[in-house]
C-alpha atoms as a PDB file:
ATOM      1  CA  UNK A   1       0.000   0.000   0.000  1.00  0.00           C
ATOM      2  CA  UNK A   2       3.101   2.471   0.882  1.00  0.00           C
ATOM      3  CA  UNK A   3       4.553   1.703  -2.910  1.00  0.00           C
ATOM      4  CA  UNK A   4       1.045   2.439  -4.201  1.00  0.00           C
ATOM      5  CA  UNK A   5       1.167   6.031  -2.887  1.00  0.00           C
ATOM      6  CA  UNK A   6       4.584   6.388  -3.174  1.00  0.00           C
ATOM      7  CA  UNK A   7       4.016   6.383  -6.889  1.00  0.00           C
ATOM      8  CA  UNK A   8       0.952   8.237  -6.660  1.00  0.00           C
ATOM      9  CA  UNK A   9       2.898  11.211  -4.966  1.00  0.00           C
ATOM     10  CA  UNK A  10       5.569  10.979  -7.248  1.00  0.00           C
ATOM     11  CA  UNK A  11       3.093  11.124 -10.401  1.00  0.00           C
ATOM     12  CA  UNK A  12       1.523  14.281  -8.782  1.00  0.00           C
ATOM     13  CA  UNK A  13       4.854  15.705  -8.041  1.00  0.00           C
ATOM     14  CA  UNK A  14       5.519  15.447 -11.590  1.00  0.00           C
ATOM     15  CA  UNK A  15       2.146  16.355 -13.378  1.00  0.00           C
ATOM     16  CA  UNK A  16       2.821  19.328 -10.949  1.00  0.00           C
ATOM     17  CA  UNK A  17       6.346  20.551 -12.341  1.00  0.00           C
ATOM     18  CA  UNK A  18       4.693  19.469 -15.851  1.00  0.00           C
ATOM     19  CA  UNK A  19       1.932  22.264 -14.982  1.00  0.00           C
ATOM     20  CA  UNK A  20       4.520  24.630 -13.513  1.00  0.00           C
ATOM     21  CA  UNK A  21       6.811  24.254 -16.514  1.00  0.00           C
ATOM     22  CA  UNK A  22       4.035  25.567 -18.965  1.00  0.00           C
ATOM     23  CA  UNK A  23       4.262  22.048 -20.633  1.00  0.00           C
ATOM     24  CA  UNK A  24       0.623  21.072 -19.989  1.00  0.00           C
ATOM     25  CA  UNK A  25      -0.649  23.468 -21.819  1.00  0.00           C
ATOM     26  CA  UNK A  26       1.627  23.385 -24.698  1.00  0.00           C
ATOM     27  CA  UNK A  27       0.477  19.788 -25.263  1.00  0.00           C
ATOM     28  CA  UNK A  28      -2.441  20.715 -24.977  1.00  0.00           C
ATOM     29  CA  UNK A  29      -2.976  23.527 -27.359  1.00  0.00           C
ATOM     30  CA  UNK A  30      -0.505  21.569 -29.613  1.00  0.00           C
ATOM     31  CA  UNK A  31      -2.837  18.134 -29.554  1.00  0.00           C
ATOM     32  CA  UNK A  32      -6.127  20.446 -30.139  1.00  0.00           C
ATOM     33  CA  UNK A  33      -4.728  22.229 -32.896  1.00  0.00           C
ATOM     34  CA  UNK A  34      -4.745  18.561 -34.045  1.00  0.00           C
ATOM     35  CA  UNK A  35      -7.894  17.711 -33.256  1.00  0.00           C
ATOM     36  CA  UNK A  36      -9.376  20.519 -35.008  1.00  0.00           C
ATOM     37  CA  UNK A  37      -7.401  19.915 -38.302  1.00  0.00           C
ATOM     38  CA  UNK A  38     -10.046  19.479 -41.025  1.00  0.00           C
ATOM     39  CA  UNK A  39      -7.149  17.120 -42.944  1.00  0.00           C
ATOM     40  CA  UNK A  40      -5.457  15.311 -40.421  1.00  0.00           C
ATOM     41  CA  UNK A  41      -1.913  14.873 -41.220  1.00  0.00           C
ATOM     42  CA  UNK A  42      -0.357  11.209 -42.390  1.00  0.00           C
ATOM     43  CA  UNK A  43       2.078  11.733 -39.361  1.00  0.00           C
ATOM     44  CA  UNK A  44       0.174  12.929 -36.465  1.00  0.00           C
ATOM     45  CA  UNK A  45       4.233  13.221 -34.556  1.00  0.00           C
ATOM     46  CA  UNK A  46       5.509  15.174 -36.931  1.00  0.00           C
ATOM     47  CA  UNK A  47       3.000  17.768 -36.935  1.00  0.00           C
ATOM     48  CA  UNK A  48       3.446  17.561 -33.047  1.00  0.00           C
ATOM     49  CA  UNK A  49       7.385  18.070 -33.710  1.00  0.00           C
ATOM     50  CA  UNK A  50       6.716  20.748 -35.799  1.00  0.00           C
ATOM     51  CA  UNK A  51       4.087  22.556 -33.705  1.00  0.00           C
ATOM     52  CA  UNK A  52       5.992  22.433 -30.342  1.00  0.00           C
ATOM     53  CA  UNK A  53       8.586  23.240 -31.894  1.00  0.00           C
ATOM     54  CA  UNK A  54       7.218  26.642 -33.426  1.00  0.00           C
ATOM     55  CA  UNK A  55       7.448  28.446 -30.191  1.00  0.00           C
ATOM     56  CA  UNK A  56       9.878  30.755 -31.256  1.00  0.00           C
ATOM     57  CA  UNK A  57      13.619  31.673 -31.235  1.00  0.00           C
ATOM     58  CA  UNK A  58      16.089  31.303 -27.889  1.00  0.00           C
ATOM     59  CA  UNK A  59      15.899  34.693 -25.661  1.00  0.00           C
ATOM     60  CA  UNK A  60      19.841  34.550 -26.640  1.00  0.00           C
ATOM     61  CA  UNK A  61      19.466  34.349 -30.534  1.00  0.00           C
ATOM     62  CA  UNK A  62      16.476  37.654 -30.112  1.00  0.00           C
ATOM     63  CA  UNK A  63      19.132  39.579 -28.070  1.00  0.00           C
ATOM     64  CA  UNK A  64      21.646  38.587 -30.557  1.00  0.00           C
ATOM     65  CA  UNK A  65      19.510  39.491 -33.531  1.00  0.00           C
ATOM     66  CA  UNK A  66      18.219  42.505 -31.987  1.00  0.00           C
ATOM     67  CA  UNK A  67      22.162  44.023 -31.410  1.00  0.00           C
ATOM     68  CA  UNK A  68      22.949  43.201 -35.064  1.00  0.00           C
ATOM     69  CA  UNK A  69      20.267  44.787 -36.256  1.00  0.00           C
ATOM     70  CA  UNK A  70      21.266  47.969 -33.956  1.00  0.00           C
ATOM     71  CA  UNK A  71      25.083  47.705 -35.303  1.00  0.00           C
ATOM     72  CA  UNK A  72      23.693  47.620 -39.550  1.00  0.00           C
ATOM     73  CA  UNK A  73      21.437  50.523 -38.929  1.00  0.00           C
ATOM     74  CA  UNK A  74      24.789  52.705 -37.311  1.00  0.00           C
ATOM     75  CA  UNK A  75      26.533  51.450 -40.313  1.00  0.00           C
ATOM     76  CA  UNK A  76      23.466  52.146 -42.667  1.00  0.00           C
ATOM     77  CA  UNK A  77      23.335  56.058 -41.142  1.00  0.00           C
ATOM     78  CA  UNK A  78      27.271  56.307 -41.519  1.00  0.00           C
ATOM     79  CA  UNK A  79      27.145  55.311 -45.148  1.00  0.00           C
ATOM     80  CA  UNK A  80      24.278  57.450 -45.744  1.00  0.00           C
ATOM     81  CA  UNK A  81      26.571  59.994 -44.801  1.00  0.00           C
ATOM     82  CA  UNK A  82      29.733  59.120 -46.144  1.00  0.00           C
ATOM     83  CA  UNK A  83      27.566  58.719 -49.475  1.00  0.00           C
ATOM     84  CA  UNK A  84      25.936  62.619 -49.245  1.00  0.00           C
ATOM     85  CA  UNK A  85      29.534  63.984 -48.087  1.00  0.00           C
ATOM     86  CA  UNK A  86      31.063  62.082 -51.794  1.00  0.00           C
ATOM     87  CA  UNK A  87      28.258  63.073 -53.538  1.00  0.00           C
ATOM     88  CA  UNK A  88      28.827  66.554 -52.323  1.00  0.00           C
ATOM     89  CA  UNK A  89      32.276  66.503 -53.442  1.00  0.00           C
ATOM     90  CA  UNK A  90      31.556  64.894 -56.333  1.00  0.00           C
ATOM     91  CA  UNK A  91      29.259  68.201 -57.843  1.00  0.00           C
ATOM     92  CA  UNK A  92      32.546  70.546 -57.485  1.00  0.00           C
ATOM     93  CA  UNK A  93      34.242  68.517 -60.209  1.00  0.00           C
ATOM     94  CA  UNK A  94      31.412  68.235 -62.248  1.00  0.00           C
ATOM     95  CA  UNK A  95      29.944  70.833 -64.786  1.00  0.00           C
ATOM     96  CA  UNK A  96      26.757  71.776 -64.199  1.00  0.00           C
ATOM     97  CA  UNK A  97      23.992  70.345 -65.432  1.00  0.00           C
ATOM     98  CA  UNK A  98      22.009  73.373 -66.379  1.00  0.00           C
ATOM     99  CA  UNK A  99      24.481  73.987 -69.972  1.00  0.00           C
ATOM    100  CA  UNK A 100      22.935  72.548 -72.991  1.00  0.00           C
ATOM    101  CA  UNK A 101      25.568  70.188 -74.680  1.00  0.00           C
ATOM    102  CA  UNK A 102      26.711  71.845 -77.996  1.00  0.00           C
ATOM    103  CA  UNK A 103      25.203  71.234 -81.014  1.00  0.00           C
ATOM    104  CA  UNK A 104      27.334  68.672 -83.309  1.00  0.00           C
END
């Protein structure tokens, strides 16, 4: 009887970090999802695979991502400005553009 709710305790201790762990309900949106396919798939795990899987990107690849992105833009806004400054330049060497060409 002791080994009976040994288990038992141990079950609930683990449905209970299950719960905790937000795993519960990702099954369970995961297996409804299923469930209200209208064609359900040939592989019923491999849509689960894919579905649980779909959460998202690591916190540590987003943080990544996020200061690349920061670092291109500064490099986008410097070359923006590295482009007007040649540009700039680039009109005191060249005639203007108001002169007709002459007539051949």
């Amino acid at each position: 009887m002791t080994n009976y709710r040994a288990a038992d305790s141990k079950r609930e201790e683990f449905r209970k970090y299950l719960e905790k762990a937000g795993v519960l309900d990702a099954l369970t949106k995961v297996l409804v999802g299923l469930y209200e396919e209208p064609e359900k798939p040939n592989n019923a795990l491999d849509f689960l695979k894919q579905h649980l899987g779909a959460s998202g990107p690591e916190t540590a690849d987003v943080e990544a991502l996020k200061q690349e992105v920061t670092e291109l833009r500064q490099k986008v806004e410097q070359l923006s400005e590295e482009n007007t400054d040649l540009k700039a330049k680039l009109q005191q060497y060249e005639p203007p553009t108001d002169e007709q060409a002459p007539d051949s």
